[in-house]
C-alpha atoms as a PDB file:
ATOM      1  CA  UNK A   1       0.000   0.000   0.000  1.00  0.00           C
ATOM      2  CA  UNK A   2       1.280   3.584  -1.103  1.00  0.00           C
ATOM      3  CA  UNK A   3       1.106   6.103   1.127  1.00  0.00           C
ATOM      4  CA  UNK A   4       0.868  10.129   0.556  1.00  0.00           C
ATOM      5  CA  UNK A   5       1.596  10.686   3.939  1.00  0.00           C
ATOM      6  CA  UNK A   6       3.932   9.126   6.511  1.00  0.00           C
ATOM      7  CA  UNK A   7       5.191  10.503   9.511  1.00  0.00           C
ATOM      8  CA  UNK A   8       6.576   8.393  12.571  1.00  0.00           C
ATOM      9  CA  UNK A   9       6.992   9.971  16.301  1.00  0.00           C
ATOM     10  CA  UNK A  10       6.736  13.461  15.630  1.00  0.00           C
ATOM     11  CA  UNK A  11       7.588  15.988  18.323  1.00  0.00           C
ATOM     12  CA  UNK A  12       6.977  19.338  18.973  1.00  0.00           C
ATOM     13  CA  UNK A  13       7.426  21.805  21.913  1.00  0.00           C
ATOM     14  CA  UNK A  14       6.655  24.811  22.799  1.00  0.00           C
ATOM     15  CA  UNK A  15       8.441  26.802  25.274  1.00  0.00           C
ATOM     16  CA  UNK A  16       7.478  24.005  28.501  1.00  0.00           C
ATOM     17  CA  UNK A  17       4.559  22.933  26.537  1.00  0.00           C
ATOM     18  CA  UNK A  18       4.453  19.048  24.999  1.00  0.00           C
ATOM     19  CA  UNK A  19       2.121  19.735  21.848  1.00  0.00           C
ATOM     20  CA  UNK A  20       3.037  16.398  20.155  1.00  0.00           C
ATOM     21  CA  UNK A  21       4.515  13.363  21.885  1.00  0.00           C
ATOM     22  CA  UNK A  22       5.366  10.841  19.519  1.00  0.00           C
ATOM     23  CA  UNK A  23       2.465  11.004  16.770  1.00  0.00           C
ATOM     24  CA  UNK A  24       2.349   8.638  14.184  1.00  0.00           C
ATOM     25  CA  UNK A  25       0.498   8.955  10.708  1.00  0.00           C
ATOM     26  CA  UNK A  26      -0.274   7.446   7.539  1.00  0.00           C
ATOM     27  CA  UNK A  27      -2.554   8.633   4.854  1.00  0.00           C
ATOM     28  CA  UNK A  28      -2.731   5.913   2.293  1.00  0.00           C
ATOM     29  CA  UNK A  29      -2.785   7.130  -1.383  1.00  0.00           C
ATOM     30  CA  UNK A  30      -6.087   7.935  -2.584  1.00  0.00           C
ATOM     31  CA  UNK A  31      -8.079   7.758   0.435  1.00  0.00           C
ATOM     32  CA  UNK A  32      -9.185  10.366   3.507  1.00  0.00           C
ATOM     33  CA  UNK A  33      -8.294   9.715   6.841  1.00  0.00           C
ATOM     34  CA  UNK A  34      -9.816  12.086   9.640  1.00  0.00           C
ATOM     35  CA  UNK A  35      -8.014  13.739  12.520  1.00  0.00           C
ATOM     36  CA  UNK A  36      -9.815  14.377  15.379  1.00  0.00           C
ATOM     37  CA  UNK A  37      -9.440  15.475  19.117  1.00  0.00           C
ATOM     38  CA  UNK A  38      -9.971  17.568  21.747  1.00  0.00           C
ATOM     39  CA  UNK A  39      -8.978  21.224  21.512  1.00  0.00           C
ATOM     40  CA  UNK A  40      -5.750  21.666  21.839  1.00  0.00           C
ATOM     41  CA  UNK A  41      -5.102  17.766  21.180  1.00  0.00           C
ATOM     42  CA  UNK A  42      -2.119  18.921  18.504  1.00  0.00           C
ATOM     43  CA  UNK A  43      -4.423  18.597  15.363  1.00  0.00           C
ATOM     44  CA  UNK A  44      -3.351  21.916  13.665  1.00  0.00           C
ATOM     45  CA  UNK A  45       0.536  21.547  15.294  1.00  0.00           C
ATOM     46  CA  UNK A  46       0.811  18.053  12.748  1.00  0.00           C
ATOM     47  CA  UNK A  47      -1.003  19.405  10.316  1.00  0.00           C
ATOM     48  CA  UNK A  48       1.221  22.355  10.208  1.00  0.00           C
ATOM     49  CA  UNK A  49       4.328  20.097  10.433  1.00  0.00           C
ATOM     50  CA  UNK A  50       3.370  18.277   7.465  1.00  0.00           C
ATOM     51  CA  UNK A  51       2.686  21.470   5.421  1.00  0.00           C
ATOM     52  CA  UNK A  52       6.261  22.222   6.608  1.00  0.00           C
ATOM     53  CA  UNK A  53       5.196  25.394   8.277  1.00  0.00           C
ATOM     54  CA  UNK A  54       6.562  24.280  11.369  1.00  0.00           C
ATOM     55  CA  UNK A  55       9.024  21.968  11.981  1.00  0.00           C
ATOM     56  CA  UNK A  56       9.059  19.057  14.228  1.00  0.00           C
ATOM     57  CA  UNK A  57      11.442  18.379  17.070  1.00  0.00           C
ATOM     58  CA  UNK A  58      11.474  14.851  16.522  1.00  0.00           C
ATOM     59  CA  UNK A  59      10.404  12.365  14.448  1.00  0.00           C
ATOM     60  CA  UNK A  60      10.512  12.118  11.348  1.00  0.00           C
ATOM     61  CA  UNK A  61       7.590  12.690   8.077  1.00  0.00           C
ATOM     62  CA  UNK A  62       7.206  12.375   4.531  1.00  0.00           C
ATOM     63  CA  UNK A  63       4.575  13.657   2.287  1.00  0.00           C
ATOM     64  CA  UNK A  64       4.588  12.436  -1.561  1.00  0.00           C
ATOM     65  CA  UNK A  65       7.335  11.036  -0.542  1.00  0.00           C
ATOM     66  CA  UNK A  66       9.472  13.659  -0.095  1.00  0.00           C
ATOM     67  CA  UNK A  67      11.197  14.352   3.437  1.00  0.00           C
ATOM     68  CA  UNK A  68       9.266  17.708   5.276  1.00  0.00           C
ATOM     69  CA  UNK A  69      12.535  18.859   6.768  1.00  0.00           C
ATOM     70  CA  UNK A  70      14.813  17.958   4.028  1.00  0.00           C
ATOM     71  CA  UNK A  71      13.000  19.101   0.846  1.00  0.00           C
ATOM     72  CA  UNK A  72      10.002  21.355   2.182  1.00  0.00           C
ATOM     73  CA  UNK A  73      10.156  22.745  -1.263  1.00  0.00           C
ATOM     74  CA  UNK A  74       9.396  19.500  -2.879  1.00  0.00           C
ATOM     75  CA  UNK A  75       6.715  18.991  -0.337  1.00  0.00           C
ATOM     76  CA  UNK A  76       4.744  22.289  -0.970  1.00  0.00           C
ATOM     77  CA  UNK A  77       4.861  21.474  -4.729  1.00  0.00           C
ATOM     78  CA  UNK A  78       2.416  18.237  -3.913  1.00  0.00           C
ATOM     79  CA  UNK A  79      -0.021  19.689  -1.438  1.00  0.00           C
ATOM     80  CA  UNK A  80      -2.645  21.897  -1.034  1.00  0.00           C
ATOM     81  CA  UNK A  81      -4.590  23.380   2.275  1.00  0.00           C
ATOM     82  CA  UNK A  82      -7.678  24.582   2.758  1.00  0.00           C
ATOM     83  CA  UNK A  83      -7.863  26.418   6.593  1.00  0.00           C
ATOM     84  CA  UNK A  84     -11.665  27.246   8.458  1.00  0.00           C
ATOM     85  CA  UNK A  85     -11.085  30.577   7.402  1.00  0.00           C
ATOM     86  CA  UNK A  86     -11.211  32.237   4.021  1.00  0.00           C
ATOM     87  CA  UNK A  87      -8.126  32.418   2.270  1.00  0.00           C
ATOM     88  CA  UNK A  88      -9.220  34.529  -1.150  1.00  0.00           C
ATOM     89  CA  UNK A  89      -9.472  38.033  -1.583  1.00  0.00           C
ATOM     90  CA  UNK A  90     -13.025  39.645  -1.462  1.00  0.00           C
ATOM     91  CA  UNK A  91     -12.722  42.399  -3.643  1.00  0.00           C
ATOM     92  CA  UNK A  92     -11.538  40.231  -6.359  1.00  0.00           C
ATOM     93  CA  UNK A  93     -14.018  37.988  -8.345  1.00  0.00           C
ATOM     94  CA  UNK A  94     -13.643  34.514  -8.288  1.00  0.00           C
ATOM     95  CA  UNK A  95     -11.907  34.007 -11.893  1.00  0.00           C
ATOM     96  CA  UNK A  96      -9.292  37.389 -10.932  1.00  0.00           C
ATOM     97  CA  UNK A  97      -8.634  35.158  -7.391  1.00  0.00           C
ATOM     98  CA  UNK A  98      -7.233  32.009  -9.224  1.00  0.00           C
ATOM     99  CA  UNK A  99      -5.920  34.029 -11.785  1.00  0.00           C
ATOM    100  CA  UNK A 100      -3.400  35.513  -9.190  1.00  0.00           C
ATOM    101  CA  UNK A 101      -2.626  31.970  -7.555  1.00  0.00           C
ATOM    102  CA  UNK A 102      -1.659  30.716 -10.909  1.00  0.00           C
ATOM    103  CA  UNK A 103       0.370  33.552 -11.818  1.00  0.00           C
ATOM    104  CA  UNK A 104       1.929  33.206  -8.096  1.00  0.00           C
ATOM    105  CA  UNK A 105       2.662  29.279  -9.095  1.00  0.00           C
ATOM    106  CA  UNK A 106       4.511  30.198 -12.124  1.00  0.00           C
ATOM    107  CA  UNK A 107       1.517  29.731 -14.587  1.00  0.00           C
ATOM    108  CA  UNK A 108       1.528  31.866 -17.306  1.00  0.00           C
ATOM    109  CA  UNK A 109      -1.394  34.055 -18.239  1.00  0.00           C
ATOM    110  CA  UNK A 110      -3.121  32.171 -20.334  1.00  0.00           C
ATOM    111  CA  UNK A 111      -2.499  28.941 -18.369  1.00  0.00           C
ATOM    112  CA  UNK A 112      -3.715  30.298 -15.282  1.00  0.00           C
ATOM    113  CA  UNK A 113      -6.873  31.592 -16.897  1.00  0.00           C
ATOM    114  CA  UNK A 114      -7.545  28.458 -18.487  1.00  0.00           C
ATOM    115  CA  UNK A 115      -6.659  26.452 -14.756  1.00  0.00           C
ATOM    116  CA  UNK A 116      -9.547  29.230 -13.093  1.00  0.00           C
ATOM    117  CA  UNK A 117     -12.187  28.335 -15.884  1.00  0.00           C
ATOM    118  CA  UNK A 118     -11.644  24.481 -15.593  1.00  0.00           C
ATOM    119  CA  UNK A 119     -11.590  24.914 -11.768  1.00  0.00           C
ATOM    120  CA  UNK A 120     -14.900  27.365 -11.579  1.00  0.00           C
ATOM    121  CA  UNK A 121     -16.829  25.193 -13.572  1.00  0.00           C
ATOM    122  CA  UNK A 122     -15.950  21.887 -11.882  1.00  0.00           C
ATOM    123  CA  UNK A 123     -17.113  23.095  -8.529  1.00  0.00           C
ATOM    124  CA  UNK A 124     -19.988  25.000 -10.581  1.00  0.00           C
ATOM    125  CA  UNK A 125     -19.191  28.446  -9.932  1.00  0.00           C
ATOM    126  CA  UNK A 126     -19.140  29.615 -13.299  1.00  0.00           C
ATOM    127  CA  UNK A 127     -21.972  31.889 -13.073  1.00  0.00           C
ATOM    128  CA  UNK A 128     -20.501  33.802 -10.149  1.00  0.00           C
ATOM    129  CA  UNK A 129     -17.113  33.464 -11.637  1.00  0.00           C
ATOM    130  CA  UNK A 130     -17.050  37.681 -12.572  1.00  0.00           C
ATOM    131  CA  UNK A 131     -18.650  38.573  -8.677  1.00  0.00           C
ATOM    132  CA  UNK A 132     -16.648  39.597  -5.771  1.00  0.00           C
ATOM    133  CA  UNK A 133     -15.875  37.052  -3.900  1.00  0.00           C
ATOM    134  CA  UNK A 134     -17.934  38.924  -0.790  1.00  0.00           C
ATOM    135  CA  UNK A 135     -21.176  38.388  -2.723  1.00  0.00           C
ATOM    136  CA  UNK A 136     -20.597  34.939  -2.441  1.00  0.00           C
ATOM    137  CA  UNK A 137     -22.752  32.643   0.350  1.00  0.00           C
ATOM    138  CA  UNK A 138     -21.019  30.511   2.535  1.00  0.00           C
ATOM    139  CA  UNK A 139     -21.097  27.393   0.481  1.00  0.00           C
ATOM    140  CA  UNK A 140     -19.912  29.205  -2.423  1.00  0.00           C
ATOM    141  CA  UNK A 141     -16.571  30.595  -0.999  1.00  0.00           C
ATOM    142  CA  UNK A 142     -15.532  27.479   0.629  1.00  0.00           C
ATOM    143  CA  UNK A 143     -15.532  26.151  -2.326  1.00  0.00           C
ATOM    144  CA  UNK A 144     -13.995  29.195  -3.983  1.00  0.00           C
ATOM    145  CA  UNK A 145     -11.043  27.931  -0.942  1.00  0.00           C
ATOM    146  CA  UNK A 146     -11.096  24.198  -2.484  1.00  0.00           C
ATOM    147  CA  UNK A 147     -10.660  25.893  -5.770  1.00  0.00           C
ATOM    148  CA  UNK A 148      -7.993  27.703  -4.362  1.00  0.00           C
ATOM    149  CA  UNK A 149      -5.368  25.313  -3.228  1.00  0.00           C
ATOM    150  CA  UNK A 150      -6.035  23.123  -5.897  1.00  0.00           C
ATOM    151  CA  UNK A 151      -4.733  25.626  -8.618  1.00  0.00           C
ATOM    152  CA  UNK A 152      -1.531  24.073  -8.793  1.00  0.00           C
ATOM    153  CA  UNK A 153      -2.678  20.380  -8.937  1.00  0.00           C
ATOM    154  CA  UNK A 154      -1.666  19.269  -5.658  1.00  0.00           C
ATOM    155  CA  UNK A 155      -1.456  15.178  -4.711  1.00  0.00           C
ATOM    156  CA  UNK A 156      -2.189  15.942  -1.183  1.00  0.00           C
ATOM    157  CA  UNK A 157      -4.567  18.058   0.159  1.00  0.00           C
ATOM    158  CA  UNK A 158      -5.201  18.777   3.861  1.00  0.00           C
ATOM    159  CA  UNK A 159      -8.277  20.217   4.830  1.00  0.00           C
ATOM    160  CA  UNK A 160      -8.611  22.157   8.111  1.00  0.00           C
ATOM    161  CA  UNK A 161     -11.930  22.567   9.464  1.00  0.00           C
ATOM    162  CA  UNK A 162     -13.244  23.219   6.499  1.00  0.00           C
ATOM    163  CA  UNK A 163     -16.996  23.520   6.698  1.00  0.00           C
ATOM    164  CA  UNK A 164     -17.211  25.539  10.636  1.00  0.00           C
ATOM    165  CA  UNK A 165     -20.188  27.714  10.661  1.00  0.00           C
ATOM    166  CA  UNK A 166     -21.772  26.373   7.491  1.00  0.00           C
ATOM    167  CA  UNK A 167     -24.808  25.915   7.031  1.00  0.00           C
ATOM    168  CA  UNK A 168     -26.078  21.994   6.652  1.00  0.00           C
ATOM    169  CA  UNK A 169     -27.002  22.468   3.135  1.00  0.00           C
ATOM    170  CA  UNK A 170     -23.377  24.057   2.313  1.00  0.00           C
ATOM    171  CA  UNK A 171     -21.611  21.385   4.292  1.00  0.00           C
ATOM    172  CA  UNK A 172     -23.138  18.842   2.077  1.00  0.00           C
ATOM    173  CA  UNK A 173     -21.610  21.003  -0.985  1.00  0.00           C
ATOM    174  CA  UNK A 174     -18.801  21.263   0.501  1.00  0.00           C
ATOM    175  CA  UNK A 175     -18.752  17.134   1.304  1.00  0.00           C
ATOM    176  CA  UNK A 176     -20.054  16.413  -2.766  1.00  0.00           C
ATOM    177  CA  UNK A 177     -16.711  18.148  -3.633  1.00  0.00           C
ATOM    178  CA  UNK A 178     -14.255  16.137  -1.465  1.00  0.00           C
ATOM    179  CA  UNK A 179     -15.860  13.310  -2.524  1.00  0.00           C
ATOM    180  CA  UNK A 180     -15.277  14.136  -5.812  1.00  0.00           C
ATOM    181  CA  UNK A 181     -11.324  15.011  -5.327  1.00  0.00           C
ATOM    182  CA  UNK A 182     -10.955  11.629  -3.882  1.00  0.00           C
ATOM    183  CA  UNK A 183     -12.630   9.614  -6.984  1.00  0.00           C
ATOM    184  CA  UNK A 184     -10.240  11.844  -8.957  1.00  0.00           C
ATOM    185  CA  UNK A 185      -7.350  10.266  -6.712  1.00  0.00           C
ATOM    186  CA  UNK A 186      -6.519  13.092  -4.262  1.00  0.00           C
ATOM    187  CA  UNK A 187      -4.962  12.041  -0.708  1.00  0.00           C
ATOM    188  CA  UNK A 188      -7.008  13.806   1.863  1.00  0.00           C
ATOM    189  CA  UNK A 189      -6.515  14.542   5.610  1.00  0.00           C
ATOM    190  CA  UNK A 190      -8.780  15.779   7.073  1.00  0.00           C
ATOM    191  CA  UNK A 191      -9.595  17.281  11.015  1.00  0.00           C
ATOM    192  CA  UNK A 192     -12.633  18.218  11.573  1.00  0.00           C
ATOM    193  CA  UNK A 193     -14.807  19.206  14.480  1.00  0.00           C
ATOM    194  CA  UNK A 194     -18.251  17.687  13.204  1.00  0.00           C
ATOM    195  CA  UNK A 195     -17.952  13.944  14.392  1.00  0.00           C
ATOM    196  CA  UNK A 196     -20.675  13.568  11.531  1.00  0.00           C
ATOM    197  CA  UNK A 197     -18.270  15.155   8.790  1.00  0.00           C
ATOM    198  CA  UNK A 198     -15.606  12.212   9.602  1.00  0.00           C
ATOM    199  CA  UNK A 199     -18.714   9.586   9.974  1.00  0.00           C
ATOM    200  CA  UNK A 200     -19.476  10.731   6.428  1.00  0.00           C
ATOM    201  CA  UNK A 201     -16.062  11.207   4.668  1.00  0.00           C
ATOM    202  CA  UNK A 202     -13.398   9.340   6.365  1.00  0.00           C
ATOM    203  CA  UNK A 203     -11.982   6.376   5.626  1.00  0.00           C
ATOM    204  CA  UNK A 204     -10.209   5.704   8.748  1.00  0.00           C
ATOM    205  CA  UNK A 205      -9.902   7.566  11.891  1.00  0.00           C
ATOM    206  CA  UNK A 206      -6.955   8.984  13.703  1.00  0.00           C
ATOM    207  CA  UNK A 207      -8.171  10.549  17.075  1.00  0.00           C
ATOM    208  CA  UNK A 208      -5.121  12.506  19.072  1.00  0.00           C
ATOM    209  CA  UNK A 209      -5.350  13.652  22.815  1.00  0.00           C
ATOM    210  CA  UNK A 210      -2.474  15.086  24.834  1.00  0.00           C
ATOM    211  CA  UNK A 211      -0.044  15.284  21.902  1.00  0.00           C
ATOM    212  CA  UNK A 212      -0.383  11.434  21.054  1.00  0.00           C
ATOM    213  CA  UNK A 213      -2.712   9.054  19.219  1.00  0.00           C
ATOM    214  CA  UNK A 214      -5.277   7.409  21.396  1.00  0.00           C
ATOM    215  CA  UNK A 215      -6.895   5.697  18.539  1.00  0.00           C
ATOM    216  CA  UNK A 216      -7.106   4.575  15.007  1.00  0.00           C
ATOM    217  CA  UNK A 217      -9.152   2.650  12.939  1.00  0.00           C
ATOM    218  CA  UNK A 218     -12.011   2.569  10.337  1.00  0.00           C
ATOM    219  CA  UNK A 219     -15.361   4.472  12.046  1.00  0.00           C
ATOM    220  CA  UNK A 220     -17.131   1.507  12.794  1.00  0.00           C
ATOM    221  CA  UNK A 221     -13.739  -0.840  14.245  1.00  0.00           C
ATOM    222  CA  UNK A 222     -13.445   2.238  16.936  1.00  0.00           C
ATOM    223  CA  UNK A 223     -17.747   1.907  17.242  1.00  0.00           C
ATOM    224  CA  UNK A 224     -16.952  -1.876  18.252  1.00  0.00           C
ATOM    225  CA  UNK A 225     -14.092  -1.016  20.661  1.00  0.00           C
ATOM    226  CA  UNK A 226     -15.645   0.821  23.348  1.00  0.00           C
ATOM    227  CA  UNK A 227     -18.786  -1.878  23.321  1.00  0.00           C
ATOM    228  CA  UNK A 228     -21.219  -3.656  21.920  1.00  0.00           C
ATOM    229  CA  UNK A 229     -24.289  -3.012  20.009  1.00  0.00           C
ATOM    230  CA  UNK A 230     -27.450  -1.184  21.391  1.00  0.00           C
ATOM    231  CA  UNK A 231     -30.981  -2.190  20.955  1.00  0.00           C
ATOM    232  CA  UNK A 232     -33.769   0.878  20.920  1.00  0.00           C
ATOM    233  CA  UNK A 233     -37.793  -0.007  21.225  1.00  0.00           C
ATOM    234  CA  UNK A 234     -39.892   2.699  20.797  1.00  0.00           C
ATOM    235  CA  UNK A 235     -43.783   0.933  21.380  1.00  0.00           C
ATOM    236  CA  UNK A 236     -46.583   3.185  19.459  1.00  0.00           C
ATOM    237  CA  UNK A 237     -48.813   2.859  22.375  1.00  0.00           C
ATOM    238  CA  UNK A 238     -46.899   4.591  25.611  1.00  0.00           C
ATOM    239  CA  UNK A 239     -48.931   2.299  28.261  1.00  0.00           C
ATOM    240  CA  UNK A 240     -47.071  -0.876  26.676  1.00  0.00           C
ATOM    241  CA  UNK A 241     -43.791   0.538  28.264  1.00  0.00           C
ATOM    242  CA  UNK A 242     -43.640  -1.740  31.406  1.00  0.00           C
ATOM    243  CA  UNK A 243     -44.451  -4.786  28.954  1.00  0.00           C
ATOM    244  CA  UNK A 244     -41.777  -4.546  26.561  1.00  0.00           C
ATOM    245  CA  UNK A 245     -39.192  -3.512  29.555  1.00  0.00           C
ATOM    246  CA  UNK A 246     -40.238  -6.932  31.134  1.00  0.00           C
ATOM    247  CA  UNK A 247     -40.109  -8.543  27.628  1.00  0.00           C
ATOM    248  CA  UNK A 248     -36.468  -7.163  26.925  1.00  0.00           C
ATOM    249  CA  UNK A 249     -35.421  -7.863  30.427  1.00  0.00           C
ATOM    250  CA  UNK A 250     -36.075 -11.840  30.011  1.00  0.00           C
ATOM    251  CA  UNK A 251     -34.248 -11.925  26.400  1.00  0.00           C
ATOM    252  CA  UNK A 252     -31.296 -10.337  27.750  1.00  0.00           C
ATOM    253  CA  UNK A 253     -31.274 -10.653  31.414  1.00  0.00           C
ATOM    254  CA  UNK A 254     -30.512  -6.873  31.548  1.00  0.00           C
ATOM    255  CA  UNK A 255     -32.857  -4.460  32.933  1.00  0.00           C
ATOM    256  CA  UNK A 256     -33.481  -1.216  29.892  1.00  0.00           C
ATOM    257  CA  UNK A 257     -32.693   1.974  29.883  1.00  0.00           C
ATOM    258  CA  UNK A 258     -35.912   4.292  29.899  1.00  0.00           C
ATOM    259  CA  UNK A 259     -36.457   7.245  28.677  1.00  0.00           C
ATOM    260  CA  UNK A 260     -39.997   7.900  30.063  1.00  0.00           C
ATOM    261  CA  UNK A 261     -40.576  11.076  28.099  1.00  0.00           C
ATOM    262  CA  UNK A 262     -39.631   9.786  24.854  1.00  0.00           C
ATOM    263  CA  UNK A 263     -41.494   6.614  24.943  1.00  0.00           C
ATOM    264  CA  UNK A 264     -37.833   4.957  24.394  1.00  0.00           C
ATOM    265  CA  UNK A 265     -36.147   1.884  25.851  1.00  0.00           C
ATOM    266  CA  UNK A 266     -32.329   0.869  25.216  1.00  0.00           C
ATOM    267  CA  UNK A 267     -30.625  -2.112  26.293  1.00  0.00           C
ATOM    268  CA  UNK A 268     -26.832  -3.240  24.734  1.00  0.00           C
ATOM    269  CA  UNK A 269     -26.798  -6.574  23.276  1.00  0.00           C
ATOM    270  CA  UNK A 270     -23.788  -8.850  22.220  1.00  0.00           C
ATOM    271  CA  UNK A 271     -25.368 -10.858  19.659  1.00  0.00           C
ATOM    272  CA  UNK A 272     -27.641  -9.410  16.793  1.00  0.00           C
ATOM    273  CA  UNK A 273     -29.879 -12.308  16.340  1.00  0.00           C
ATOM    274  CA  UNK A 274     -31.079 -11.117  19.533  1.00  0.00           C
ATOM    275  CA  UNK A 275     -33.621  -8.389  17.113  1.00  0.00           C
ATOM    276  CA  UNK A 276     -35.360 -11.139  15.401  1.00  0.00           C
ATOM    277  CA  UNK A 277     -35.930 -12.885  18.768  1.00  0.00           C
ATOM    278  CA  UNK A 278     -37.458  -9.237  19.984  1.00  0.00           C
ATOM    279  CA  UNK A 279     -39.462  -8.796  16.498  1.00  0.00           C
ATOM    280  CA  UNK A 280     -41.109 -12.402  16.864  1.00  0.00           C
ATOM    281  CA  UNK A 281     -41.898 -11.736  20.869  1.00  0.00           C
ATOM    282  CA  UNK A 282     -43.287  -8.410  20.016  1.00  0.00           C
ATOM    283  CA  UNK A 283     -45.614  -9.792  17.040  1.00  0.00           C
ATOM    284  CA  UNK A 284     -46.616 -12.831  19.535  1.00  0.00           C
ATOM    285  CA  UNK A 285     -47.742 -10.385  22.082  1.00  0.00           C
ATOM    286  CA  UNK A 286     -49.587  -8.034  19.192  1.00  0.00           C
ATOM    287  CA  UNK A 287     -47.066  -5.021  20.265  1.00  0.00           C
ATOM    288  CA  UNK A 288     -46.926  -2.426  17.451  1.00  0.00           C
ATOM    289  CA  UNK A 289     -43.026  -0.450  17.829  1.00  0.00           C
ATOM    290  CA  UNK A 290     -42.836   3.077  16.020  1.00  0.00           C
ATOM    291  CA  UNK A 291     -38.999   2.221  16.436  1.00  0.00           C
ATOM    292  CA  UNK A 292     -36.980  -0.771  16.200  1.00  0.00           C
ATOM    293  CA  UNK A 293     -33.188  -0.207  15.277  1.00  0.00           C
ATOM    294  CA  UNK A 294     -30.018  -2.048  16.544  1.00  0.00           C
ATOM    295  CA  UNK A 295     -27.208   0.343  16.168  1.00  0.00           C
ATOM    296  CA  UNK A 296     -23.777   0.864  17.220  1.00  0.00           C
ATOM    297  CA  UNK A 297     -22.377   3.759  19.342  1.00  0.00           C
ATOM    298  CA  UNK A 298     -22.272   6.756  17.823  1.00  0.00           C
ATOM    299  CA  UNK A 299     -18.532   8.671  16.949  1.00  0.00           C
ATOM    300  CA  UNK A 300     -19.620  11.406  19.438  1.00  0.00           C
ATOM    301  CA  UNK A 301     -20.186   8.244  22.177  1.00  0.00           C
ATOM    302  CA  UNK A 302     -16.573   6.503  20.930  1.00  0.00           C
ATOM    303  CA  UNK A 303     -14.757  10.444  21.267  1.00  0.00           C
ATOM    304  CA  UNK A 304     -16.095  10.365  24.938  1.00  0.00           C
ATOM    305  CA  UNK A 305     -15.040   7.207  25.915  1.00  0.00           C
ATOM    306  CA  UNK A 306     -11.539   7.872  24.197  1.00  0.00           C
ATOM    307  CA  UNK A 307     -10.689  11.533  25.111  1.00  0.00           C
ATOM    308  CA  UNK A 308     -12.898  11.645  28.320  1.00  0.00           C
ATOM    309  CA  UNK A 309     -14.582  14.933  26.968  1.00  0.00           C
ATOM    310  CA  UNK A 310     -18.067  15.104  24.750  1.00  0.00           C
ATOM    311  CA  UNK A 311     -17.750  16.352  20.916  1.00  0.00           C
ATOM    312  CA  UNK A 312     -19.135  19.234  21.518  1.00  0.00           C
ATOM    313  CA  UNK A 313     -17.107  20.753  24.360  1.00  0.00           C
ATOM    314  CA  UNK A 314     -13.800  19.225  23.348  1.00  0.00           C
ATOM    315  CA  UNK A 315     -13.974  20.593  19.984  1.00  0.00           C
ATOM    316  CA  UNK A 316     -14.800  24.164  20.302  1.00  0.00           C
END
């Protein structure tokens, strides 16, 4: 397996402060792999290492293959980053913005015209291509930032947070278009702090706390290593609560979860033929559910039980 990214034992202080402490990384070729942790976890200190705007310590990383300390140059020529904050110029239009990154990459003219058009009209912005970039929406410039640091055809490109405070409807855009890079054989890494954004796009999953890698796997091998899989009954009729607590109670020997308001009952379960047991009790006992799922823990559940901190305060 080819990798676009490797870096082993990276290390990086600041002043008395440990921001990485020993991280290891691979991005295979082709595929996305997700960074996630708490704030402050050393996300953005590796991701700046391997952009070789920092560099580390100790350790050692390559990316396309080429060593970040000993030929940064080389590396810069093969990536491309996209940051949670805007990185084109307002005033100018969207065709004059990748105009003047071409130019700035040694295009000439015409080239770098011809790179804007192709780019504009592959993440459909063609329309808006002669608009200020500030009449843009939200959706629209962040991909106006993925056309950006793709100008110079980049192999690697590391994406930074890239859809915080959109909208769902322009984080879905903005997912379409990764998507796309990747079927077109772009290496992606990606940190996020949507739990759902690495659910949808990630191939495997690096999660970093304290400066070092608490976990990695594929989404659903880190679902199965905190626990099992959950059972959830939701009965249509609320007075048939108690029954289908008692019923789940003898198939399991566990006593549900209840969530009295909701009408909801959980229980986990090791073995999934347990459901069709529950289906053919429930239709023996003429017990209508308006929900009946077997599902494993969520990534916000498997950040928890990793980093000892929910999603949504560790990531803010």
């Amino acid at each position: 397996m080819s990798l676009a990214i490797q870096a082993e034992g990276l290390v990086k202080r600041f002043g008395g402060t440990l921001a990485l402490d020993g991280v290891d990384l691979a991005v295979p070729t082709g595929k996305v792999i997700g960074v996630l942790g708490p704030n402050g976890a050393g996300k953005t200190t590796t991701v700046r290492i391997l952009a070789t705007l920092l560099r580390p310590d100790a350790g050692h990383a390559t990316v396309g293959g080429y060593d970040v300390v000993a030929d940064p140059v080389r590396v810069r020529s093969v990536i491309g980053l996209t940051g949670q904050y805007a990185s084109v110029d307002e005033d100018l239009s969207g065709t004059d913005n990748l105009v003047l990154l071409g130019r700035l990459l040694g295009l000439a003219r015409r080239e770098a015209r011809a790179r804007a058009a192709e780019l504009l009209a592959q993440f459909e912005l063609t329309e808006a291509a002669g608009r200020p970039a500030k009449t843009y929406s939200g959706g629209m410039r962040r991909r106006l930032d993925l056309t950006a640091s793709l100008v110079g055809r980049p192999r690697v490109l590391y994406l930074d947070e890239p859809t915080t405070g959109l909208d769902p409807h322009a984080r879905n855009e903005v997912w379409r278009v990764v998507r796309r890079l990747v079927d077109d054989g772009a290496s992606v890494l990606l940190t996020t702090q949507y739990l759902e954004e690495a659910d949808q796009l990630a191939d495997r999953i690096t999660v970093i706390d304290h400066g070092r890698v608490v976990a990695d796997g594929r989404a659903d091998e880190l679902k199965r290593r905190i626990g099992g899989q959950t059972l959830q009954i939701r009965p249509a009729v609320a007075g048939q609560l108690d029954t289908v607590a008692a019923l789940l109670g003898e198939l399991t020997g566990i006593t549900p979860a209840r969530d009295t308001s909701a009408g909801l009952l959980t229980v986990p379960v090791s073995d999934p033929v347990l459901l069709s047991a529950v289906v053919r009790r429930l239709e023996e006992a003429g017990i209508v559910a308006d929900e009946l799922a077997l599902r494993l823990p969520s990534l916000d559940e498997v950040f928890l039980a990793l980093t000892g901190k929910p999603a949504e305060e560790a990531l803010v």
